[in-house]
C-alpha atoms as a PDB file:
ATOM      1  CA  UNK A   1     -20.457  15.763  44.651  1.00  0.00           C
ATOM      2  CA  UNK A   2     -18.295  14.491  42.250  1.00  0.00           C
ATOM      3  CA  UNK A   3     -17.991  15.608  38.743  1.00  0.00           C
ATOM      4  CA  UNK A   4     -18.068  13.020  35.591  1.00  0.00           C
ATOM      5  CA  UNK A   5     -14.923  13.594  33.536  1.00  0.00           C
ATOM      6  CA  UNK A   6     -15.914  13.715  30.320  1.00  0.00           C
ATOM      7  CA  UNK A   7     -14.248  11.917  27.940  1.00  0.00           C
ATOM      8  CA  UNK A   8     -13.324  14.010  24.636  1.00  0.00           C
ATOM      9  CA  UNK A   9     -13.863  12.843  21.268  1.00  0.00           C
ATOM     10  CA  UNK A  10     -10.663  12.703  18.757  1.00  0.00           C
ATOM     11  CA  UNK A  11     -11.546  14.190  15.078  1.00  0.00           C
ATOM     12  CA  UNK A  12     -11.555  10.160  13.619  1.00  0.00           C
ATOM     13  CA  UNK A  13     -14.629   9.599  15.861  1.00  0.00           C
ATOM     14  CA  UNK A  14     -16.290  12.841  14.885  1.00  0.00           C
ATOM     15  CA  UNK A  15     -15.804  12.494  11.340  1.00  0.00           C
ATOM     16  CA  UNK A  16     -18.290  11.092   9.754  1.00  0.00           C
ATOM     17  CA  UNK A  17     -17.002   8.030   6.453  1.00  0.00           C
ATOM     18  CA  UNK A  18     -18.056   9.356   2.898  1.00  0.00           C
ATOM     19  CA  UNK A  19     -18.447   5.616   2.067  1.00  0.00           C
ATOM     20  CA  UNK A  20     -21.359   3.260   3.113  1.00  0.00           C
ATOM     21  CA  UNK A  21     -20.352   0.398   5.167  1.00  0.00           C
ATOM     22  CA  UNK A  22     -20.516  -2.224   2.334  1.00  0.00           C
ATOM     23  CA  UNK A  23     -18.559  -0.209   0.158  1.00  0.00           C
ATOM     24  CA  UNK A  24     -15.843   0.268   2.829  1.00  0.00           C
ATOM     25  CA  UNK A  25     -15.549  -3.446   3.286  1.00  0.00           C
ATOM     26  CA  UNK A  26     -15.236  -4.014  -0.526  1.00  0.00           C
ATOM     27  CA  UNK A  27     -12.385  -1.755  -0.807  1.00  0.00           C
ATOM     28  CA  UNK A  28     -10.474  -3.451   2.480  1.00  0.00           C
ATOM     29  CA  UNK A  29     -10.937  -6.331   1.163  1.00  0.00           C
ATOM     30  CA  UNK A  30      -9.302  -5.419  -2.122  1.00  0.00           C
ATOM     31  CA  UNK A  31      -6.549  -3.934  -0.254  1.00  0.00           C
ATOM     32  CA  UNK A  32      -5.629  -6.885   2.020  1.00  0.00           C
ATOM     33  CA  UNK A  33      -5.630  -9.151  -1.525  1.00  0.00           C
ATOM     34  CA  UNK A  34      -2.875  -6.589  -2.600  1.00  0.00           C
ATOM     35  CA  UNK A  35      -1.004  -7.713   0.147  1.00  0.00           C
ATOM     36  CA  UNK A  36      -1.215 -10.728  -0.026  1.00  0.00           C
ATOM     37  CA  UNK A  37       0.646 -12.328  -3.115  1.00  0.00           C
ATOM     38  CA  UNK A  38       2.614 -14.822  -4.231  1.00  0.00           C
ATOM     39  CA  UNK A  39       6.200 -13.941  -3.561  1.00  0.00           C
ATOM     40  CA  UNK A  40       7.721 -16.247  -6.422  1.00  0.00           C
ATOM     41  CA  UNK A  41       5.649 -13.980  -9.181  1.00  0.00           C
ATOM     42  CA  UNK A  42       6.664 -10.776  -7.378  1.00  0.00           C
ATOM     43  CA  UNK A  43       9.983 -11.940  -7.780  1.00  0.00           C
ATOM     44  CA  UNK A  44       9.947 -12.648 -11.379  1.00  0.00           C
ATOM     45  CA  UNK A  45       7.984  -9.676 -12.130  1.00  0.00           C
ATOM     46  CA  UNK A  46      10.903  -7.224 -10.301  1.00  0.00           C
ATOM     47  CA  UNK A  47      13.581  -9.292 -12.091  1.00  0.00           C
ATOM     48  CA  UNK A  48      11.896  -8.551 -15.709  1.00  0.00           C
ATOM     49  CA  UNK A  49      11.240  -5.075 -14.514  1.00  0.00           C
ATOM     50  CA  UNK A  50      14.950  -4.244 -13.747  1.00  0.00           C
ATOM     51  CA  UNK A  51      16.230  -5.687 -16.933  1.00  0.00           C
ATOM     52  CA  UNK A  52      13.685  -3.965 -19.291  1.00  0.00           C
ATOM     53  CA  UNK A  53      14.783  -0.220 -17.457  1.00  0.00           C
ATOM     54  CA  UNK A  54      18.034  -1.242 -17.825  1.00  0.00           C
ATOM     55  CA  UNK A  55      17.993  -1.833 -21.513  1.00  0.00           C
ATOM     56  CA  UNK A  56      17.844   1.250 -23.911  1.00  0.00           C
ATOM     57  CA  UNK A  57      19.014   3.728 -21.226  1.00  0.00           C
ATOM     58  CA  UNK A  58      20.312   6.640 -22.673  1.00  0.00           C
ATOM     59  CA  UNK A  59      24.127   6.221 -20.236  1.00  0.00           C
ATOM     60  CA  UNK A  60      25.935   3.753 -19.758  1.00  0.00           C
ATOM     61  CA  UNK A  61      25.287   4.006 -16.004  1.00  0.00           C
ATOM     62  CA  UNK A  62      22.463   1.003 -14.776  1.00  0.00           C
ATOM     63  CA  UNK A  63      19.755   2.155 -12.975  1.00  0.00           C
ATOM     64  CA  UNK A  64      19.703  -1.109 -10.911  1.00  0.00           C
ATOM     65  CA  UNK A  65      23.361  -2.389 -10.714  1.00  0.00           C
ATOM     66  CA  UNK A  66      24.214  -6.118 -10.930  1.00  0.00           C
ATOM     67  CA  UNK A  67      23.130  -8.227  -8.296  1.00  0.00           C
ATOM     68  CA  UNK A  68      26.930 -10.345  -7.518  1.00  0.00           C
END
């Protein structure tokens, strides 16, 4: 006589997704296209963001200091 182990279910596979399939595949796909990028324009984009918080700041202490 043997006994069946059964197998217990984690709370992912009981819970149930509030979104329908296609809707869920929309948003992973918008996610991975955040990912992906083009490196060069990230680059820029952090270089323009450091010096514009660095202007006008109220000390005289950078928030990002000088890259030597």
């Amino acid at each position: 006589m043997g006994a069946t182990a059964k197998r217990s279910t984690t709370a992912e596979e009981t819970m149930e997704s509030p979104l329908e399939p296609e809707e869920r595949e929309r948003i992973l796909f918008a996610l991975d296209a955040l990912l992906e990028g083009d490196e060069e324009e990230q680059r820029e984009t952090f270089a323009f963001l450091k010096k514009a918080l660095d202007e006008d700041r109220p000390s005289y202490r950078r928030l990002f200091p000088l890259d030597e």
